[in-house]
Protein backbone atom coordinates (compact mmCIF):
# COMPACT_ATOMS: atom_id res chain seq x y z
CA UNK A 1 0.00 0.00 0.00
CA UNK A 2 1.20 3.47 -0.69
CA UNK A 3 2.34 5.45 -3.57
CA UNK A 4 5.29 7.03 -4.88
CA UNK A 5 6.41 10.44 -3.58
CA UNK A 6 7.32 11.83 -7.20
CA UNK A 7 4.18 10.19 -8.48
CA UNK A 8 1.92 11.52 -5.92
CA UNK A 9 3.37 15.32 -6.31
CA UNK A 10 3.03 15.21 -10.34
CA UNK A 11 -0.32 14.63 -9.34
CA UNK A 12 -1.10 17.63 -7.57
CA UNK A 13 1.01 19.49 -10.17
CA UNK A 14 -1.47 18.04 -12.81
CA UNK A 15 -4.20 19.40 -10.74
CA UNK A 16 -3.32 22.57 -8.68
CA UNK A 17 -0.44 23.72 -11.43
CA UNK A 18 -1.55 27.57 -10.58
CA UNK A 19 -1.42 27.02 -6.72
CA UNK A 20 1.62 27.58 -4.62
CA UNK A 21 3.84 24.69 -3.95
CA UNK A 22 7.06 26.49 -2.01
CA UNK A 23 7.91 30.12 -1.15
CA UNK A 24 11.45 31.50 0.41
CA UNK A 25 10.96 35.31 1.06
CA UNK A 26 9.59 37.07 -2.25
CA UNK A 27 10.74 33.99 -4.41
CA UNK A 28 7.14 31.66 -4.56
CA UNK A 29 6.91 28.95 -6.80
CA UNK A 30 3.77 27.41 -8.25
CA UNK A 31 3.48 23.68 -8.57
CA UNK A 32 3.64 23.93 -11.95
CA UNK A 33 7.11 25.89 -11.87
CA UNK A 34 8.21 23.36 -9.18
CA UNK A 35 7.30 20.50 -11.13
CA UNK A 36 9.39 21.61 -14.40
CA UNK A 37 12.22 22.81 -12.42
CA UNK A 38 12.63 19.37 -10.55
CA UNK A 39 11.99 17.73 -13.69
CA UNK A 40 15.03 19.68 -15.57
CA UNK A 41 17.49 19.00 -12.35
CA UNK A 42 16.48 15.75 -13.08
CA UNK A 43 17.22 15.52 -16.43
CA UNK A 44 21.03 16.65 -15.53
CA UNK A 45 21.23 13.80 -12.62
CA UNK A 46 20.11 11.30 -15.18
CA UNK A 47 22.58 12.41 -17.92
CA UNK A 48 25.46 11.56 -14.82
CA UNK A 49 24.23 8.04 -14.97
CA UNK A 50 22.37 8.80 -11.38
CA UNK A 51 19.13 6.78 -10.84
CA UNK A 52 17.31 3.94 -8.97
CA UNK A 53 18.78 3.20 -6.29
CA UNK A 54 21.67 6.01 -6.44
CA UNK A 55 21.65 8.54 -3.55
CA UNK A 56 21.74 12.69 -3.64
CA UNK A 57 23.13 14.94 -0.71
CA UNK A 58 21.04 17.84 -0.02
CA UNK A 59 23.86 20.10 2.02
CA UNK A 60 21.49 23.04 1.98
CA UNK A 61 19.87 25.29 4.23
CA UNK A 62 15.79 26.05 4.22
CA UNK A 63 14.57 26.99 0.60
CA UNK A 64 12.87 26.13 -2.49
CA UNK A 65 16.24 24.44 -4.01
CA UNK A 66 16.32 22.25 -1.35
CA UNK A 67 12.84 20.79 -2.28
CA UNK A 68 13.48 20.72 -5.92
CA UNK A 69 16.55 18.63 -4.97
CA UNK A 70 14.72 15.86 -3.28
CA UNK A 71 11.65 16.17 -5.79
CA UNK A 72 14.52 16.12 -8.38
CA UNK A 73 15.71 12.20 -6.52
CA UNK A 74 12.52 11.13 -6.42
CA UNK A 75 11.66 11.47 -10.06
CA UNK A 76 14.79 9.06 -10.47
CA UNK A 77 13.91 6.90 -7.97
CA UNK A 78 16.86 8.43 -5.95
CA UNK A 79 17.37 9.04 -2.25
CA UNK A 80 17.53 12.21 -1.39
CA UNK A 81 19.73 12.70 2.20
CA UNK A 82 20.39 15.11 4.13
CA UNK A 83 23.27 16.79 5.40
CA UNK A 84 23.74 18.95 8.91
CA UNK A 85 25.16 22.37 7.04
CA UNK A 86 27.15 22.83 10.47
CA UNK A 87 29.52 19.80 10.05
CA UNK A 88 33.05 20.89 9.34
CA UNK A 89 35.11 19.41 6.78
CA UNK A 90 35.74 15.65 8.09
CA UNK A 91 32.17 15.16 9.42
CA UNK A 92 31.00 16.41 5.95
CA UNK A 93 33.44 13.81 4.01
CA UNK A 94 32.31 11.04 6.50
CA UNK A 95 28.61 11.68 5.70
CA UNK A 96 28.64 12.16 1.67
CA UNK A 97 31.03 8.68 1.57
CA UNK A 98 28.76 6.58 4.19
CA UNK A 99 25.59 7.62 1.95
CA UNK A 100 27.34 6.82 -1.52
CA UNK A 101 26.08 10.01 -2.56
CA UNK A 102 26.14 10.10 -6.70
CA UNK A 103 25.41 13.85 -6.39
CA UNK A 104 25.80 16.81 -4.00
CA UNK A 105 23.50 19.52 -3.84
CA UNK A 106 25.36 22.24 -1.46
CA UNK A 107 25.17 25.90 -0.14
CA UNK A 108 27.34 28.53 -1.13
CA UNK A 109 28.71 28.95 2.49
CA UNK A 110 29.99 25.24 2.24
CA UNK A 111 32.06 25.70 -0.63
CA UNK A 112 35.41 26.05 0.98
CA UNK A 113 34.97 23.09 2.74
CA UNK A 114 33.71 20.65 0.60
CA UNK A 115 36.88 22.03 -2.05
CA UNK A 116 39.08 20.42 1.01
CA UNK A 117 37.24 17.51 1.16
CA UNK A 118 36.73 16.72 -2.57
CA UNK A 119 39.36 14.83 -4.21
CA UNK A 120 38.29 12.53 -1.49
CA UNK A 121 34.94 11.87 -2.31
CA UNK A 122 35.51 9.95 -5.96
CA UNK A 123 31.62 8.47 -5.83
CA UNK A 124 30.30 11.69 -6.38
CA UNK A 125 29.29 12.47 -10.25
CA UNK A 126 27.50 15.97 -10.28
CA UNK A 127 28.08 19.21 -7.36
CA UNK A 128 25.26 21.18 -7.30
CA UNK A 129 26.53 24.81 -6.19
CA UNK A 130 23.49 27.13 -4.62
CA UNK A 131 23.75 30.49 -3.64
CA UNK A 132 24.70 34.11 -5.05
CA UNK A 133 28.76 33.40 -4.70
CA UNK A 134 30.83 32.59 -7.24
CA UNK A 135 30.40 29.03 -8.06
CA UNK A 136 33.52 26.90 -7.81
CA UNK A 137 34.80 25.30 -11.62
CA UNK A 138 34.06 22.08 -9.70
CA UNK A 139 30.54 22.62 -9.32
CA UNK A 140 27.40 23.72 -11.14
CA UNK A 141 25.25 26.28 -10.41
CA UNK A 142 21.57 25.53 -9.43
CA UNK A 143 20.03 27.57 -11.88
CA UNK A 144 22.15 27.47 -14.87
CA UNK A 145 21.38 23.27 -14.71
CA UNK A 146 17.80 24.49 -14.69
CA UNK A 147 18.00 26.58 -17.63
CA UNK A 148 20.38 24.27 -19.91
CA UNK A 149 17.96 21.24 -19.41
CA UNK A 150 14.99 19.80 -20.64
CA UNK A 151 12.43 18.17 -18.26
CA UNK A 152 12.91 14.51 -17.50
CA UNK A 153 10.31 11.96 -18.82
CA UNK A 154 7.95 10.75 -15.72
CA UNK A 155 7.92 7.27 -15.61
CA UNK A 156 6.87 3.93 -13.29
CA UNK A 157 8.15 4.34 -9.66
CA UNK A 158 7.65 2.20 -6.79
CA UNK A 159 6.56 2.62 -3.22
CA UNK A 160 9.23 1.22 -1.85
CA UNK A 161 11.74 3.71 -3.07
CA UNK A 162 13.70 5.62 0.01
CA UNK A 163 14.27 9.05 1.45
CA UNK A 164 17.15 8.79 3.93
CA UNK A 165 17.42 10.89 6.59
CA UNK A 166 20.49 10.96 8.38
CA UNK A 167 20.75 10.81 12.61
CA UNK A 168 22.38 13.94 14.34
CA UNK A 169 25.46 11.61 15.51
CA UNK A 170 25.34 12.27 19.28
CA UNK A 171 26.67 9.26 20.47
CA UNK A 172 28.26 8.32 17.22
CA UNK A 173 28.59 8.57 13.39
CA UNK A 174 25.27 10.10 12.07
CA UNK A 175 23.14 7.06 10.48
CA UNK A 176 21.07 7.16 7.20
CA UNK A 177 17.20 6.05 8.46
CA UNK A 178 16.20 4.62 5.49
CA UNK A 179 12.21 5.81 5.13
CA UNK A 180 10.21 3.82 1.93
CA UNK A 181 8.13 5.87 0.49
CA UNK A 182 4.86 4.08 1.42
CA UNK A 183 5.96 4.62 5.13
CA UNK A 184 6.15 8.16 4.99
CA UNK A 185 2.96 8.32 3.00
CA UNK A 186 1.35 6.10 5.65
CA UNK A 187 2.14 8.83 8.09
CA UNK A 188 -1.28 10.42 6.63
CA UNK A 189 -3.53 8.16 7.85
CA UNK A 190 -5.18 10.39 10.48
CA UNK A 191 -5.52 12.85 8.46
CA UNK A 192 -7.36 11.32 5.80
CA UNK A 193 -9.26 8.78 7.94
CA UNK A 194 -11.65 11.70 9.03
CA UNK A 195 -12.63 11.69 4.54
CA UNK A 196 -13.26 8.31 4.71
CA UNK A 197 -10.67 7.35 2.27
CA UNK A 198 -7.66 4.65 2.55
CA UNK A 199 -3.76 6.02 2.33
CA UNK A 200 -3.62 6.51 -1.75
CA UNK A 201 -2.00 3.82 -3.98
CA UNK A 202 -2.46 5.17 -7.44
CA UNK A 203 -2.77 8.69 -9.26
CA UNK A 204 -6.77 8.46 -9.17
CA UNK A 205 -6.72 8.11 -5.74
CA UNK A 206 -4.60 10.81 -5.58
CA UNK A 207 -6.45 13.06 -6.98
CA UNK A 208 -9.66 12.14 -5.48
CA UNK A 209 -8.08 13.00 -1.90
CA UNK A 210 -6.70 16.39 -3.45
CA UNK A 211 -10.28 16.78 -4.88
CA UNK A 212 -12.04 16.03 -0.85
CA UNK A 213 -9.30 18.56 0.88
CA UNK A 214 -10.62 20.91 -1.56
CA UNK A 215 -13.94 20.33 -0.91
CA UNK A 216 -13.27 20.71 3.12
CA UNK A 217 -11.00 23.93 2.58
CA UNK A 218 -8.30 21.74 4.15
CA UNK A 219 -5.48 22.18 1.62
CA UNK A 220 -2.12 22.57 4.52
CA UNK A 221 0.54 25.26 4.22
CA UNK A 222 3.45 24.65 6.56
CA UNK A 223 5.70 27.08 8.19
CA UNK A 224 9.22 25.08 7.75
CA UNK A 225 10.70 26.97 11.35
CA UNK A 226 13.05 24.04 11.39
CA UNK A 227 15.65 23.22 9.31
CA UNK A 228 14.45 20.78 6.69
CA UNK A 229 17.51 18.43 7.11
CA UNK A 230 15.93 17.76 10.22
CA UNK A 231 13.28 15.18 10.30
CA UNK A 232 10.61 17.70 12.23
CA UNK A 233 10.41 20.14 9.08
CA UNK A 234 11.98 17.24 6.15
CA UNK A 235 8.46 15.12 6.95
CA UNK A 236 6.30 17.73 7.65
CA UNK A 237 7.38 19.33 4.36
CA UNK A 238 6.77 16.20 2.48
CA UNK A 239 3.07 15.57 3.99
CA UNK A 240 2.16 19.21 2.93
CA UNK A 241 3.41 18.37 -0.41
CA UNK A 242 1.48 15.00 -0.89
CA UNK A 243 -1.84 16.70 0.25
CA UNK A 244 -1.30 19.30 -2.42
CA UNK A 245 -0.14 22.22 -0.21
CA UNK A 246 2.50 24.04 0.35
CA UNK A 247 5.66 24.58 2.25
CA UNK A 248 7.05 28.03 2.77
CA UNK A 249 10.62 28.73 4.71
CA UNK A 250 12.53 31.74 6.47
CA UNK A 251 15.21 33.14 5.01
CA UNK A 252 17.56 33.96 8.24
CA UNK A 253 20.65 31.69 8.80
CA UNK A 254 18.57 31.45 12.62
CA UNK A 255 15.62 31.52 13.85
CA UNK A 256 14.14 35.01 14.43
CA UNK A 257 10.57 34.94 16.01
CA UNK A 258 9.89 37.97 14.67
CA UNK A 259 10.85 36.77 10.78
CA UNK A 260 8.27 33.71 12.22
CA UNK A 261 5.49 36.19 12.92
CA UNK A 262 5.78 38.22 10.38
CA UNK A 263 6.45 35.12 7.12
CA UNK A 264 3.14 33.67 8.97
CA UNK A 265 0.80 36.80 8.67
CA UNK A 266 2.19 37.59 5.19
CA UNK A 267 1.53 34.01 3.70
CA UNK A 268 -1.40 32.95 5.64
């Protein structure tokens, strides 16, 4: 039982293409937009050999790239993982080698120390730079990918395709949780219960819960106040996403209340 995270989200692009899907300070994306741009990061990944099965680091900090990253993964049939922007250089090179990372999507602020840690990390196919800096002749930047690619073709996915998320390492090593799909999309149950409809397992059903939430005014928009490498915001995201909302992040480095307060009456 369950259904596809990239399958389930082309969905509600199908349906709600107009309606917001992620916003980071004046930058707001509709699903449609988020859908094609995912779809064209994609397309690069793929053209690296990267695919079912293969794994992508998301070293980022809250915004929109970070969930076109992981929507980008699941399209393959990828794992998206994330990674704690804080580590310094040797917890960074243990993490992207222990998740056999094909690709590394990482912030602008991490450049310096992922250029120490590189020549080390020989599974990785494709950097991802993001940010306004200059990008590094290593990498490539986030949006020129976008532009230079066309949209990968959807295809069949399965259930039981992963999103990793990686332990804080407190006592030890940080280790990759590996979540299936259908697990985290179980994680709805509650919510839809109250419909009167089972956890979805194809695109029709999909669509018919998107069509209910509708119905019920119920459509979610979450406030990502966490960082969405950590599991609080990363699954929250991904339920607003697969009930056709949206998720919308703060742009400080650390959390402001008053950034909270104000992001919450602007986008309510």
């Amino acid at each position: 039982m369950g259904i596809n995270l990239a399958t389930a989200w082309e969905v509600v692009a199908d349906n709600h293409g107009d309606r917001l899907a992620a916003q980071h300070g004046d930058v707001a994306r509709t699903w449609t937009e988020f859908d094609d741009r995912a779809a064209r990061l994609a397309a690069a990944l793929e053209a690296d050999g990267i695919g079912t099965g293969d794994n992508v680091a998301c070293a980022l900090y809250n915004g929109n790239e970070y969930l076109e990253a992981e929507f980008a993964a699941f399209k393959l049939r990828a794992a998206p993982c994330n990674v704690n922007y804080r580590y310094v250089e040797s917890e960074l090179a243990y993490l992207i080698d222990n998740s056999d990372a094909k690709a590394v999507f990482f912030d602008d602020t991490l450049t310096e120390r992922f250029d120490a840690v590189r020549p080390h990390l020989t599974k990785v196919r494709r950097w991802v730079h993001v940010g306004d800096g200059e990008c590094p002749d290593w990498a490539d930047r986030h949006e020129d990918i976008i532009a230079a690619s066309m949209p990968a073709a959807r295809r069949a996915r399965s259930a039981d395709d992963l999103w990793i998320l990686y332990t804080g390492g407190t006592t030890g090593h940080p280790k990759g949780v590996m979540w299936p799909h259908a697990s985290l999309v179980g994680l709805t149950a509650r919510t839809l219960a109250p419909l009167g409809v089972e956890i979805p397992s194809t695109p029709q059903e999909v669509a018919t819960i998107l069509s209910l939430l509708d119905s019920f005014g119920a459509t979610p928009r979450q406030l990502a106040a966490a960082p969405l490498m950590h599991g609080t915001s990363g699954i929250g995201a991904i339920f607003s996403l697969f009930t056709g909302g949206a998720t919308v992040t703060l742009t400080g480095r650390s959390f402001d209340p008053h950034e909270l307060w104000e992001t919450v009456q602007r986008t309510e």
